[in-house]
Structure formats: C-alpha cells, structure tokens
C-alpha atoms as a PDB file:
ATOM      1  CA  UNK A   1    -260.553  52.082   0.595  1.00  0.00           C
ATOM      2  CA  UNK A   2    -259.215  52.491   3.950  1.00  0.00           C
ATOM      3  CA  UNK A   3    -255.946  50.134   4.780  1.00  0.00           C
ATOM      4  CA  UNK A   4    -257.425  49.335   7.813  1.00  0.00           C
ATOM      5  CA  UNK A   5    -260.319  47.250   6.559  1.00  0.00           C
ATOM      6  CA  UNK A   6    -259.168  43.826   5.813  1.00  0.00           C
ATOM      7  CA  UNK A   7    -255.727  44.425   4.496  1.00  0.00           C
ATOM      8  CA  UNK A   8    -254.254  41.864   7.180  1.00  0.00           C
ATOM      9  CA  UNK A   9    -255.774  38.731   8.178  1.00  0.00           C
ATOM     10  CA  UNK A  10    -258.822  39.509   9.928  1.00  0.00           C
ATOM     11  CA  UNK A  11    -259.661  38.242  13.554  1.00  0.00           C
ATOM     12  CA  UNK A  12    -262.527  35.973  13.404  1.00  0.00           C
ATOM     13  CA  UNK A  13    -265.423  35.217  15.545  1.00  0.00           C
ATOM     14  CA  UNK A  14    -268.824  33.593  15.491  1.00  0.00           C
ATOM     15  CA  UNK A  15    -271.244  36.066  17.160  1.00  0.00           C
ATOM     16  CA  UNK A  16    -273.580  33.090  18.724  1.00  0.00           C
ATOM     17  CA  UNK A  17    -270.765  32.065  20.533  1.00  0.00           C
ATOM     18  CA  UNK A  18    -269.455  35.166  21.563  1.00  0.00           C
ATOM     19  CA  UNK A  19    -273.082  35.651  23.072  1.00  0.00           C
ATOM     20  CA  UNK A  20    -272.870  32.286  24.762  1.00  0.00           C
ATOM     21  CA  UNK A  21    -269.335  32.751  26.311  1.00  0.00           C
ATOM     22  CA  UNK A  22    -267.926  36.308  25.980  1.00  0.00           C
ATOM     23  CA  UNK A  23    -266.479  38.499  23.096  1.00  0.00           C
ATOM     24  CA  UNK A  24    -262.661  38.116  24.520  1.00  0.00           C
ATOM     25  CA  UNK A  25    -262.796  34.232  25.258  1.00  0.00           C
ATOM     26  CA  UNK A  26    -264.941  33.846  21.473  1.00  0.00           C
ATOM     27  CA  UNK A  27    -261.687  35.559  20.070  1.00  0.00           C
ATOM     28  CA  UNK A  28    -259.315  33.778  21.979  1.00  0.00           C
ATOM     29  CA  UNK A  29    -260.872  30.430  21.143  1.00  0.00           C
ATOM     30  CA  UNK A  30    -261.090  30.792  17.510  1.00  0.00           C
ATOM     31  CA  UNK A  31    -257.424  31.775  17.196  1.00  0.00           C
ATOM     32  CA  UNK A  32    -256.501  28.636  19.460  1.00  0.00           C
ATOM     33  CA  UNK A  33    -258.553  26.578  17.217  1.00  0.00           C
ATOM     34  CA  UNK A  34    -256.816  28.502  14.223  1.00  0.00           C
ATOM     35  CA  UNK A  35    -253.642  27.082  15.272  1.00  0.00           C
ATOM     36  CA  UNK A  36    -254.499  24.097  16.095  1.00  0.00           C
ATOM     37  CA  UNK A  37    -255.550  22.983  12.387  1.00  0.00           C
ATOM     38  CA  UNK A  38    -251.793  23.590  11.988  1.00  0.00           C
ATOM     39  CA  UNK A  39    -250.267  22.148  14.746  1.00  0.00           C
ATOM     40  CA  UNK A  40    -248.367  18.695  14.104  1.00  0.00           C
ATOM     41  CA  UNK A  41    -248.046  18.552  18.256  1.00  0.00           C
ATOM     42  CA  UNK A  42    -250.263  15.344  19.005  1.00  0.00           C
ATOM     43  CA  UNK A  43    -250.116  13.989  22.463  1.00  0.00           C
ATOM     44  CA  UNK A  44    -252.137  11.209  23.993  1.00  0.00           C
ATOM     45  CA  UNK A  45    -255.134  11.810  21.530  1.00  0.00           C
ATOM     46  CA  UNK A  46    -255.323  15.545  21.211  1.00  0.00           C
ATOM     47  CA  UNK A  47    -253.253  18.020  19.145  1.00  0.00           C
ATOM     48  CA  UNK A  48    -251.877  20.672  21.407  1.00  0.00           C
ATOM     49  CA  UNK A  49    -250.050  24.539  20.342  1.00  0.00           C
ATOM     50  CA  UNK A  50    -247.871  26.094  22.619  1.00  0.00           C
ATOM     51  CA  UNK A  51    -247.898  30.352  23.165  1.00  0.00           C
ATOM     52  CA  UNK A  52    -246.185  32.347  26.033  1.00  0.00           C
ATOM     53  CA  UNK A  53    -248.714  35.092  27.264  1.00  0.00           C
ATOM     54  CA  UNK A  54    -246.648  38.025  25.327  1.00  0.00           C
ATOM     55  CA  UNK A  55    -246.955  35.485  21.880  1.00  0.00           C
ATOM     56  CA  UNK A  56    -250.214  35.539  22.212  1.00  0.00           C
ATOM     57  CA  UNK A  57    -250.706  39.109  22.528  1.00  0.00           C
ATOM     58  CA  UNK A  58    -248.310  39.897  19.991  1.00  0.00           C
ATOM     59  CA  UNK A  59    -251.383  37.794  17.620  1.00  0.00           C
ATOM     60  CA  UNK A  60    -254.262  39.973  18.975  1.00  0.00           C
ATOM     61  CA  UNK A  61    -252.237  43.486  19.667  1.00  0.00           C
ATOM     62  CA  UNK A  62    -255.808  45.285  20.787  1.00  0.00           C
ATOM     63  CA  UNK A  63    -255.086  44.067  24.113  1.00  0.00           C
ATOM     64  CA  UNK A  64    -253.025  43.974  27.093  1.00  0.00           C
ATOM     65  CA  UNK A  65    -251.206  40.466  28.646  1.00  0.00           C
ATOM     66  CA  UNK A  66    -253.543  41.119  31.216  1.00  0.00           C
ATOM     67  CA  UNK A  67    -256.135  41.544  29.585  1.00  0.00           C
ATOM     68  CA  UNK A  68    -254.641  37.893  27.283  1.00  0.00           C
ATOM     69  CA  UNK A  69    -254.198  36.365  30.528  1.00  0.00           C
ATOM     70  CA  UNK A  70    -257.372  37.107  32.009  1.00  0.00           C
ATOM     71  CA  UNK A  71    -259.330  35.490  28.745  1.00  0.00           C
ATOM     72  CA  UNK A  72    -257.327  32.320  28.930  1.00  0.00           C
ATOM     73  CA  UNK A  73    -257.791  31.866  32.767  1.00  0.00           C
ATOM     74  CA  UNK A  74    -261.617  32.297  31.696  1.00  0.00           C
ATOM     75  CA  UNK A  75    -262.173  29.976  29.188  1.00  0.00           C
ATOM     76  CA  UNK A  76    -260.029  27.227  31.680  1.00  0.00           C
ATOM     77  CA  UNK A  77    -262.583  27.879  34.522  1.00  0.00           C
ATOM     78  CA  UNK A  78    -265.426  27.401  31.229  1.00  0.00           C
ATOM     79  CA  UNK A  79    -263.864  23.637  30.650  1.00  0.00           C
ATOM     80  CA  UNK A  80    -263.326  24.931  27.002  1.00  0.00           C
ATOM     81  CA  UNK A  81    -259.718  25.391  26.887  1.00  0.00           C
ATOM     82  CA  UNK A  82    -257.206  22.412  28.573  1.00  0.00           C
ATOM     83  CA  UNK A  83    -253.968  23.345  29.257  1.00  0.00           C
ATOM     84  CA  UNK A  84    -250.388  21.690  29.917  1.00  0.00           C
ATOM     85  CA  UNK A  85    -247.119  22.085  30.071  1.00  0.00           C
ATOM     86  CA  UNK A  86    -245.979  19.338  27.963  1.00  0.00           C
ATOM     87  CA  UNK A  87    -242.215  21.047  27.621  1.00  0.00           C
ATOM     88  CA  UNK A  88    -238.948  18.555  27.962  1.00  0.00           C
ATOM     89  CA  UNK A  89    -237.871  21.020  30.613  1.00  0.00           C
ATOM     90  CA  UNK A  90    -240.468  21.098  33.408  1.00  0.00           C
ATOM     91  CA  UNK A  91    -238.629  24.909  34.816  1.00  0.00           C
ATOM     92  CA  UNK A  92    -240.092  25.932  31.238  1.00  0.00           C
ATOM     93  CA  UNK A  93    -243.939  27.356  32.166  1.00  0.00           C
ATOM     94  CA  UNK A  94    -245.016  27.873  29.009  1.00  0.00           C
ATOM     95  CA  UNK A  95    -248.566  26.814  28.628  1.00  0.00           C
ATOM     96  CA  UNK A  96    -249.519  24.533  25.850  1.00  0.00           C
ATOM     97  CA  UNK A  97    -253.158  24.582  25.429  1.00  0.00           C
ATOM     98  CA  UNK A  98    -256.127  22.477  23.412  1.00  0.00           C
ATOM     99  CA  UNK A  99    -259.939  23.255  22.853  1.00  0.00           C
ATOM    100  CA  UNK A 100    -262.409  20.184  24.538  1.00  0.00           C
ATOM    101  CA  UNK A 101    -264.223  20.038  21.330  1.00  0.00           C
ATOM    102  CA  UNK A 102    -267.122  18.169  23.258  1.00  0.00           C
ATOM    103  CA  UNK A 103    -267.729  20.492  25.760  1.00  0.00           C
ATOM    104  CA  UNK A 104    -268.443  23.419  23.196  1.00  0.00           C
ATOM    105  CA  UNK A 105    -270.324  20.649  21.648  1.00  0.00           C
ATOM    106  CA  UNK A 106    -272.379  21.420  25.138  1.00  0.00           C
ATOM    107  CA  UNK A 107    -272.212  25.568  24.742  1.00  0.00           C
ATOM    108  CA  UNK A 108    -273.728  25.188  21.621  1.00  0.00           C
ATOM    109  CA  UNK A 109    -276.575  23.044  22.595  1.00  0.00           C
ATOM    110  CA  UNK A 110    -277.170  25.404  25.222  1.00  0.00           C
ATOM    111  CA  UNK A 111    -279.187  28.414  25.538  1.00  0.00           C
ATOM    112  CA  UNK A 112    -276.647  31.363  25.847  1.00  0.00           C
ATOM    113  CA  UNK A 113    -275.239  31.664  29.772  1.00  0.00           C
ATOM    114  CA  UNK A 114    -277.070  28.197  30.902  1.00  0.00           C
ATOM    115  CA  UNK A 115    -274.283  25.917  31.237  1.00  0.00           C
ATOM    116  CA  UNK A 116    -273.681  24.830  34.472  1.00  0.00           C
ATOM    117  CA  UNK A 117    -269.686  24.569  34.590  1.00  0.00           C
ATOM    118  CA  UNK A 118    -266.768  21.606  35.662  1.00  0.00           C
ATOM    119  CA  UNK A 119    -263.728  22.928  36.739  1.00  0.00           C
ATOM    120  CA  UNK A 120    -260.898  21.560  38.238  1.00  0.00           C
ATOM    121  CA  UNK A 121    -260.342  21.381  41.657  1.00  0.00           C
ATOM    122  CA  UNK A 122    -257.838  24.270  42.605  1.00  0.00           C
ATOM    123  CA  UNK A 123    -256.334  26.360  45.550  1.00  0.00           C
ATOM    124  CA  UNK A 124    -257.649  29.073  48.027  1.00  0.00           C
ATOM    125  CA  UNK A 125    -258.785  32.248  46.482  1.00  0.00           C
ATOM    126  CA  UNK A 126    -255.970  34.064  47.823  1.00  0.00           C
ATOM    127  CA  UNK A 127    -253.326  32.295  45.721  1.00  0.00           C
ATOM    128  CA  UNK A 128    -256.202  31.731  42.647  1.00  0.00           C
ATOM    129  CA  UNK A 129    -254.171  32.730  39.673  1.00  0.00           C
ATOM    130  CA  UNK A 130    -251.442  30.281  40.060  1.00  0.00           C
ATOM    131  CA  UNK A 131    -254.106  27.749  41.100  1.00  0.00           C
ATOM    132  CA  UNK A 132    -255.840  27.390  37.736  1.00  0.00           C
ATOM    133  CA  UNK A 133    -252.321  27.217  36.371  1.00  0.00           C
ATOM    134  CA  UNK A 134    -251.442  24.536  38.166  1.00  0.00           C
ATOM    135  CA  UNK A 135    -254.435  22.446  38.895  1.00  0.00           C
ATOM    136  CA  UNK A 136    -253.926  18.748  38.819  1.00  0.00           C
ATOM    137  CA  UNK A 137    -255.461  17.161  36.432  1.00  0.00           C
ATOM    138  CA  UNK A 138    -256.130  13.880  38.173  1.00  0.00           C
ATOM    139  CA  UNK A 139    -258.301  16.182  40.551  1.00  0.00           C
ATOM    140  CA  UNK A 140    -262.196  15.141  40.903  1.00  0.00           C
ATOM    141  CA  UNK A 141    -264.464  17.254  39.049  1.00  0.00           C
ATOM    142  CA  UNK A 142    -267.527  19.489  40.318  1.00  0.00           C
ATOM    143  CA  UNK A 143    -270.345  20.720  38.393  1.00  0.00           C
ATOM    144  CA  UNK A 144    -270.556  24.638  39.790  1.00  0.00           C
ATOM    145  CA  UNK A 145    -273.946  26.312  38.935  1.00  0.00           C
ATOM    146  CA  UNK A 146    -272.485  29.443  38.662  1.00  0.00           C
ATOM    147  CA  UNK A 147    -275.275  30.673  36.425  1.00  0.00           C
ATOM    148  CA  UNK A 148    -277.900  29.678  39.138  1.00  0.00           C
ATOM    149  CA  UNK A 149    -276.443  31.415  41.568  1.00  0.00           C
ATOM    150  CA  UNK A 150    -275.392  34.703  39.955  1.00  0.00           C
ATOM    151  CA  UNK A 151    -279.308  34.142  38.368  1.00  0.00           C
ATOM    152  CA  UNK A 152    -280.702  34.351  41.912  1.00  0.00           C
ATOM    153  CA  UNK A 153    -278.634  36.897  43.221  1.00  0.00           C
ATOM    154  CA  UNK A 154    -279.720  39.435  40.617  1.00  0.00           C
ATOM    155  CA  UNK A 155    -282.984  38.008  41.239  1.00  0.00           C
ATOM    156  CA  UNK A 156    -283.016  39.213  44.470  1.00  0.00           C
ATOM    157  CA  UNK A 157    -281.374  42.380  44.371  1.00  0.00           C
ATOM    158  CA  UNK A 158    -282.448  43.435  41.081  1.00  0.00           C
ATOM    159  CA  UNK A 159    -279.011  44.508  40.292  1.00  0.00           C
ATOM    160  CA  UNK A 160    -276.996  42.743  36.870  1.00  0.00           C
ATOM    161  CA  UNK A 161    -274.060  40.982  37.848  1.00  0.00           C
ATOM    162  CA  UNK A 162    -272.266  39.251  34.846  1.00  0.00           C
ATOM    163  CA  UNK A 163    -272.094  35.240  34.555  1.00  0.00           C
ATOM    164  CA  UNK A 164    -268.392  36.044  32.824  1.00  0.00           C
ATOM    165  CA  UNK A 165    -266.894  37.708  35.517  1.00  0.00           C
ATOM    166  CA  UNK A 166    -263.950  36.110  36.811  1.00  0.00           C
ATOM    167  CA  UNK A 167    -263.359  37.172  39.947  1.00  0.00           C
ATOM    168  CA  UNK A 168    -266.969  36.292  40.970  1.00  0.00           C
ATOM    169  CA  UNK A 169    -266.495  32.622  39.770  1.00  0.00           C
ATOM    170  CA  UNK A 170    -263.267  32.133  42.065  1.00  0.00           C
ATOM    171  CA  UNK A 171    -265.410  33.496  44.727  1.00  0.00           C
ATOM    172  CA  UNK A 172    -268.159  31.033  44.076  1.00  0.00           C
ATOM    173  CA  UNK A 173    -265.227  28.159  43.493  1.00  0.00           C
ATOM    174  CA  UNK A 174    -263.409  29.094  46.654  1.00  0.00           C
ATOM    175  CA  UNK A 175    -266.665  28.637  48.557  1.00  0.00           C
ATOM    176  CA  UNK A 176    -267.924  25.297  46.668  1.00  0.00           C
ATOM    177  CA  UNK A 177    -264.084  24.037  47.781  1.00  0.00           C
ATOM    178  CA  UNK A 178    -265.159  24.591  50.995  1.00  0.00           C
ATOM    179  CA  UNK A 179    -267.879  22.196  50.855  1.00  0.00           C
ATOM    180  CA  UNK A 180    -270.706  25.030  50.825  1.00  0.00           C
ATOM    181  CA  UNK A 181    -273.546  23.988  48.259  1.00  0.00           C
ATOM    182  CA  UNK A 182    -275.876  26.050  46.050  1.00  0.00           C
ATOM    183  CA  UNK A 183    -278.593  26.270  49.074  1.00  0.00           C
ATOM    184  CA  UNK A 184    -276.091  27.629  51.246  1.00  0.00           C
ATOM    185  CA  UNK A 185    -275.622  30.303  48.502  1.00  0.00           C
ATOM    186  CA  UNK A 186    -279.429  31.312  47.991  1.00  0.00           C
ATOM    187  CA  UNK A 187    -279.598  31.295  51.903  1.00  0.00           C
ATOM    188  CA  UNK A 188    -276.902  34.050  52.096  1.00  0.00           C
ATOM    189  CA  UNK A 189    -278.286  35.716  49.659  1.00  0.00           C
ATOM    190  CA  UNK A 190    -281.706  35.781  51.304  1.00  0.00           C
ATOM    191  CA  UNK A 191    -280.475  36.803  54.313  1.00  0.00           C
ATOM    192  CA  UNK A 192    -278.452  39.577  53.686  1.00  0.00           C
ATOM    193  CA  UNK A 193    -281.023  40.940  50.749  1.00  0.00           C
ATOM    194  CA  UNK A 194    -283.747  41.124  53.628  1.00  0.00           C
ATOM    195  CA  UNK A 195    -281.006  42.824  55.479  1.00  0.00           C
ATOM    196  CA  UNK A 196    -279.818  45.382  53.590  1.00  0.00           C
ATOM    197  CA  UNK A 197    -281.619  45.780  50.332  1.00  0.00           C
ATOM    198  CA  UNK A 198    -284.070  48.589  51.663  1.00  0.00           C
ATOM    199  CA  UNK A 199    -281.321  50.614  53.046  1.00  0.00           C
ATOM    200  CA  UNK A 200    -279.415  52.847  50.633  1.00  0.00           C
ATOM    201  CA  UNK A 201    -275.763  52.926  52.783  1.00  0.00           C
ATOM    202  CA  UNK A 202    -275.560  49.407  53.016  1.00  0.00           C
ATOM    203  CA  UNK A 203    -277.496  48.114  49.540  1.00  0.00           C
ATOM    204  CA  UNK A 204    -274.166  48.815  47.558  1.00  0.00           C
ATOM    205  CA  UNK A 205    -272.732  45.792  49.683  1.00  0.00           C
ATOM    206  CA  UNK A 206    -275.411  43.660  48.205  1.00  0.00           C
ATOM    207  CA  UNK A 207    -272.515  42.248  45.387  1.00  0.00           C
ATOM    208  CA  UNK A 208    -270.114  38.879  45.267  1.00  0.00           C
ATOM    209  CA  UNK A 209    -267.183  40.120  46.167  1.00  0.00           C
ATOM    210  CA  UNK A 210    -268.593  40.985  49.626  1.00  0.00           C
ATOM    211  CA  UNK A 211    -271.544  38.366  49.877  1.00  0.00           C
ATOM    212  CA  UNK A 212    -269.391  35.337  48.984  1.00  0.00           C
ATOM    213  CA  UNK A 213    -265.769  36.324  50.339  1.00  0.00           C
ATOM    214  CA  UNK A 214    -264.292  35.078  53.443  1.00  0.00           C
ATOM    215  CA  UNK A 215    -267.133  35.924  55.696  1.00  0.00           C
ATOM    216  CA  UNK A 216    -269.572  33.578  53.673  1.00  0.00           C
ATOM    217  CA  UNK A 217    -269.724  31.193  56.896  1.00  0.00           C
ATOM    218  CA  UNK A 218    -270.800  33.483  59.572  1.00  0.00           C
ATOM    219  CA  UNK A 219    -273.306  35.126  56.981  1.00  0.00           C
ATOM    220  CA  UNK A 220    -274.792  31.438  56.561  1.00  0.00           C
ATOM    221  CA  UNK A 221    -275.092  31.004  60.614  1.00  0.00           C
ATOM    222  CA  UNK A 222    -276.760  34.389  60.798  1.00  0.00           C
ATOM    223  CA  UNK A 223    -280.154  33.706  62.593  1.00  0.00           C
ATOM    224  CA  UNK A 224    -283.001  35.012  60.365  1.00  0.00           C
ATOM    225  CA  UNK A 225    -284.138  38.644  60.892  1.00  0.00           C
ATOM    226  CA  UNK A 226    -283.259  41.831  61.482  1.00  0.00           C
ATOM    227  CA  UNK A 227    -279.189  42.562  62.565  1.00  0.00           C
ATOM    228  CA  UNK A 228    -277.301  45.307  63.561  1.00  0.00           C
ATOM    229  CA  UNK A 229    -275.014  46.283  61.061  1.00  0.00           C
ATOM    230  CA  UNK A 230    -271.482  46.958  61.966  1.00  0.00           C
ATOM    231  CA  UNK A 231    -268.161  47.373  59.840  1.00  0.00           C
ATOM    232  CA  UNK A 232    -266.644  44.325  60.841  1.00  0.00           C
ATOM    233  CA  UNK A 233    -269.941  42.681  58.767  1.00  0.00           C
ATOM    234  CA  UNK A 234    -268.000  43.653  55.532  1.00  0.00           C
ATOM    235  CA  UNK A 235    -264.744  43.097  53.421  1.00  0.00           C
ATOM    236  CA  UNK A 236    -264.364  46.235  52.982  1.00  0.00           C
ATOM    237  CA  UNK A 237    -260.748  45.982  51.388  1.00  0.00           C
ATOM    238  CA  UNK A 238    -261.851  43.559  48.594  1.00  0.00           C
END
C-alpha cells in the first residue's frame, strides 16, 4: 500500500458542509474545531486556540499563507469563525480564534449557499484586510444578503459568479457600509445589464468587481435607458 494513503493523520471534512460553505473554509473549520476539543483556553464562556498564519499552514502544508489567510478571513465574513487577540501583550497580533457553534447550527439548517450573512461592521474596501482583523466587536451587526444579490446578478447576466468569493463580498460590504440597500443593488444591476449585456466589448464588464466598486453611486443615479459608453464608466484597474 502506498505511504501516502493514511499513514499520517488524515485531514477531515464533512462533504455537506463543504457544499454549504466551501472546501478550504470546511477544512479550516474542522481543524479549528479539532483543536478546540483540546484547548484548556476558556475565556468569558467560550474555549479559544491560538495559531499564527505560518502555524497554521505548517498543519495543512497543501497550501500557501495566502491561500491560509484567505480561508480564515472567509469564514470571519461567514460569522462562523470569531476571532481575538486575547494575548497579555496587546503588540502580539496573533489571532486566537473560536467556532460560533450556533451559527453553523444555522448553515446546517440551511439549504446549501442560502444563508443570508452578519458581519461585523468594518473599514473601507481599500484598507479591507486589516479591517476584518480588527473589527470591533461592540460594532452593530447587519444581515448582508449576499446570496440574493450575487443570485440576481447571475440571474440577469446569465453568467456564474461564486457566493464564496471574497473579494465580491467586501465589495458588497463596502457598499452596504455606505448605506446602499439590496434594491439599490438589483437597480444597478438592471441598469447596466440593459446597458451592456447585448454588446460583446462591453458584456465582460457585466461582473462585481466593476458593477459594485467605487462607481456604484453614479451607476444608481443613471437615468433609465440607453447611455453612451465611455472609459471613464469603468474601473478598469480593479
């Protein structure tokens, strides 16, 4: 028999909820939870593990610290995973984390991708990655229908844009921070599908990254019908 075939401790995973919330953040998850049946770190109510980035990688070696990183930052914007720094030294950033055992409660209930997430409040877009590091807990929570949105924007473009993508959930956070709503999103989306859907040049702009960046606003106040396109429509560096 092969050595590679469960001579080590295998990585475990539950494939109904890696179907509900992503193969990387399923792995991630169940080695957090691993841990945490071992942890003696209790603090007020929930038992907590601590793990640099590079720790954590050194666990599950099949990926990058980016790629680590990336998965953690995930299932924080999910409301699965809570995270602290609970360390004497407050200069010390590494992250000790715990799973919200009701909130899975909630993914399991659910139909796979249906869940409607809370997140904390956090910073701009543009400085993203250290805001979901360093979100204040005390902040009030909002219910982002990022599956409704993402829903109706393949809907209308007929194109398969992934609930799990992160970069398209800070989009749709940074624009729900602003105050803009889930109509506001389907307008846009209307909009600029009657716009440029039936034109191949400009159909490829038809994604999130361009849809709900910075010009999100002026795409809302666009007067129904017909318009010009023009470069300065577009983000074209993002």
């Amino acid at each position: 028999m092969s050595r590679l075939l469960v001579n080590e401790s295998p990585v475990m995973i539950i494939p109904s909820l890696a179907a509900k919330i992503g193969l990387n953040e399923a792995v991630v998850l169940q080695q957090i939870h691993y841990w945490l049946g071992m942890s003696k770190h209790h603090i007020e109510g929930r038992t907590w593990v601590y793990n640099t980035y590079e720790e954590w990688q050194k666990q599950l070696p099949f990926w990058s610290v980016s790629t680590i990183k990336r998965t953690i930052r995930s299932l924080e914007m999910l409301g699965l995973l809570l995270s602290e720094n609970w360390n004497r030294m407050k200069m010390d950033k590494t992250k000790w984390y715990s799973i919200d055992y009701k909130k899975l409660q909630e993914f399991e209930d659910s139909p796979p991708e249906s869940e409607a997430t809370s997140i904390e409040e956090a910073a701009p877009e543009e400085d993203s990655e250290k805001a979901w590091e360093s979100a204040d807990n005390s902040s009030v929570k909002k219910v982002i229908p990022y599956d409704e949105i993402i829903g109706y924007l393949n809907e209308k473009t007929g194109k398969s844009f992934k609930l799990s993508s992160i970069k398209t959930r800070e989009l749709i956070h940074a624009r729900y921070k602003e105050g803009f709503t889930l109509e506001d999103f389907n307008r846009v989306i209307d909009l600029k599908t009657a716009d440029w859907r039936s034109d191949p040049a400009w159909n490829k702009f038809l994604r999130p990254e361009t849809l709900f960046g910075t010009k999100f606003e002026s795409y809302l106040n666009q007067q129904e019908g017909k318009k010009r396109l023009t470069e300065g429509d577009f983000n074209l560096d993002e």
